[in-house]
Protein backbone atom coordinates (compact mmCIF):
# COMPACT_ATOMS: atom_id res chain seq x y z
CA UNK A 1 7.14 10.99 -7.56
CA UNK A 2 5.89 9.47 -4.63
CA UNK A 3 1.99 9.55 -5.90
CA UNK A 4 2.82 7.23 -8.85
CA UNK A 5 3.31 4.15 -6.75
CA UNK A 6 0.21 4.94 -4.87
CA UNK A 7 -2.09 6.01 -7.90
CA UNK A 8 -0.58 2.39 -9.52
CA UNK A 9 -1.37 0.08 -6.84
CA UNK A 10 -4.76 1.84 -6.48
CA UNK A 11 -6.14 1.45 -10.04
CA UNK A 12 -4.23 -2.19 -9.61
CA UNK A 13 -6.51 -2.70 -6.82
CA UNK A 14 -9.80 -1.25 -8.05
CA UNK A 15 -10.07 -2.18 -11.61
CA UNK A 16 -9.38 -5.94 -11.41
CA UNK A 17 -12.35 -6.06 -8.86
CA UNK A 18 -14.14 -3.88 -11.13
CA UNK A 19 -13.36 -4.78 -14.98
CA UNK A 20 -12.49 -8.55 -14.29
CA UNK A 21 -15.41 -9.23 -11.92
CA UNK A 22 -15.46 -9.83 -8.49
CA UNK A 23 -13.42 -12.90 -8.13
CA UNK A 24 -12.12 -13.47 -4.75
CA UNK A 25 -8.99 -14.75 -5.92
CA UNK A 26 -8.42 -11.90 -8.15
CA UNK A 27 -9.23 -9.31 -5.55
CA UNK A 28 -6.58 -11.06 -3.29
CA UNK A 29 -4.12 -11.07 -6.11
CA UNK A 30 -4.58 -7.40 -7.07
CA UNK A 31 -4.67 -6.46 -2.68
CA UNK A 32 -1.11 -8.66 -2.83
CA UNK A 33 0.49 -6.44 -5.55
CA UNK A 34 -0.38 -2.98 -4.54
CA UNK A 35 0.56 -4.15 -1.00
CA UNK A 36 3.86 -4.81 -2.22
CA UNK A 37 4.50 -1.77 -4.19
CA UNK A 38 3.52 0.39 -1.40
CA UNK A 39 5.41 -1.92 1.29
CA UNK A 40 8.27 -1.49 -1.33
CA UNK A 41 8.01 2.12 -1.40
CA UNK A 42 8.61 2.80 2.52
CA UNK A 43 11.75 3.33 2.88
CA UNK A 44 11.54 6.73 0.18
CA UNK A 45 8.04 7.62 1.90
CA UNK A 46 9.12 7.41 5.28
CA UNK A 47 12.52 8.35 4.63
CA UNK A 48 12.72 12.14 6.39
CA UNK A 49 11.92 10.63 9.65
CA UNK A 50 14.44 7.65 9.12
CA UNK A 51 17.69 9.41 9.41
CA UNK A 52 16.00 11.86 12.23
CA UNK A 53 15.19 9.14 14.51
CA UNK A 54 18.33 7.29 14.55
CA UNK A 55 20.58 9.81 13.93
CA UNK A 56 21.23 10.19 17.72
CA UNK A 57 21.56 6.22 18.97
CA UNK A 58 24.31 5.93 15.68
CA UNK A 59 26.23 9.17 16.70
CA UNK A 60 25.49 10.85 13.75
CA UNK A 61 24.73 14.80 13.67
CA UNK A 62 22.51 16.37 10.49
CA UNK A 63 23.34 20.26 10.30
CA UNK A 64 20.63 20.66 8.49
CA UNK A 65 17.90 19.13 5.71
CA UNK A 66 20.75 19.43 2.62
CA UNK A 67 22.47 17.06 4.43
CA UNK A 68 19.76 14.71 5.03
CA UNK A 69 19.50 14.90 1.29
CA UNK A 70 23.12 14.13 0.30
CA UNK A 71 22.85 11.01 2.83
CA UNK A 72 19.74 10.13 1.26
CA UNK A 73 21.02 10.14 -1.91
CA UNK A 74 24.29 8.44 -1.28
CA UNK A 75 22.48 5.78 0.73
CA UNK A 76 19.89 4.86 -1.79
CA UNK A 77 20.67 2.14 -3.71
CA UNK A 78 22.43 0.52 -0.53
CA UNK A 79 19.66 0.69 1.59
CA UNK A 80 16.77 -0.34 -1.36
CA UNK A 81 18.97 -3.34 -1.96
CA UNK A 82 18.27 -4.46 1.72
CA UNK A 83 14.99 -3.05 2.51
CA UNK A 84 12.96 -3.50 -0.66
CA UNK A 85 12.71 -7.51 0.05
CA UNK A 86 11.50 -7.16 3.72
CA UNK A 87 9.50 -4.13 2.69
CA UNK A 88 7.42 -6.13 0.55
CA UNK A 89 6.29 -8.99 2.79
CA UNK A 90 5.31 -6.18 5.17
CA UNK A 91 3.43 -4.57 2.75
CA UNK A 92 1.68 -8.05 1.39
CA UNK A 93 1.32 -9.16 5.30
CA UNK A 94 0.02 -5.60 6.10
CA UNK A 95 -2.93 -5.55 3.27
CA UNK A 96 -3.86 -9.17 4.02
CA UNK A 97 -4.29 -8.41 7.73
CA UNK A 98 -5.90 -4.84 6.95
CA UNK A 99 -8.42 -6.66 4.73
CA UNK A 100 -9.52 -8.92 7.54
CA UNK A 101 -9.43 -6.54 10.18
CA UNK A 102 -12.01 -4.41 7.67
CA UNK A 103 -14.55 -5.59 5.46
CA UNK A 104 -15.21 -4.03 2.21
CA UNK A 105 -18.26 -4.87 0.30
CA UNK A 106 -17.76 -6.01 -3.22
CA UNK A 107 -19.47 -3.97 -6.03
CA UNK A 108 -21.01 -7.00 -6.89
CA UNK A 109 -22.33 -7.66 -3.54
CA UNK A 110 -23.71 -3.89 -2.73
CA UNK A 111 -25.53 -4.53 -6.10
CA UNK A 112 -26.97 -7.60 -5.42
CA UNK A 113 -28.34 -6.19 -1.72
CA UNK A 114 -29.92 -2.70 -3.67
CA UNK A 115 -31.69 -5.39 -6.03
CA UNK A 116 -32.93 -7.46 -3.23
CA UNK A 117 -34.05 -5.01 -1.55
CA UNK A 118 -35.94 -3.34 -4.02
CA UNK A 119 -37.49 -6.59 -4.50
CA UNK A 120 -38.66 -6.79 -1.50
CA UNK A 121 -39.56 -3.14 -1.71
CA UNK A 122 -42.18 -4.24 -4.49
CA UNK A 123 -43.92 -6.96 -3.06
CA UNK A 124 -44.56 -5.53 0.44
């Protein structure tokens, strides 16, 4: 279940570059959405860890991973109430700073280099 979010915000994020042209302001659009799905998402993705790592500092004791579960489970809708909001401005924050920390090439500028290139190929 937790592909679908990922496979979503990926085809969000390469087909608007890709079908729609390759508007900046589209690409930023499409990088804010999937960065808030997945940013919404962490709390179920990371959750295993979650309940391991604070389990000692809040004096709580798992036996063993069915009762991680039944916590997990109980706590759900609790927990997504609070963290979904925060989740997604660090997801949004996180792609905007990841996409100026690395630079992709657009399609349309890779295609525009090959042609150049081969231009100049041709007259040399």
């Amino acid at each position: 279940m937790l592909i679908i979010p990922a496979i979503v915000s990926d085809l969000i994020l390469n087909k608007s570059i890709v079908i729609r042209g390759s508007n900046i302001l589209k690409a930023e659009r499409s990088m804010i959405i999937s960065g808030a799905i997945i940013g919404s998402m962490f709390y179920v993705i990371g959750y295993p860890m979650l309940p391991i790592t604070f389990a000692e500092p809040l004096s709580y004791t798992f036996h063993s991973m069915s009762d991680i579960l039944t916590n997990f489970l109980r706590t759900l809708p609790l927990v997504l109430l609070f963290t979904t909001v925060p989740g997604v401005a660090m997801g949004i924050s996180g792609a905007i700073i990841s996409t100026k920390i690395i630079k992709v090439p657009h399609a349309e500028n890779i295609f525009l280099d090959n042609a150049l290139s081969k231009v100049k190929n041709n007259e040399q």
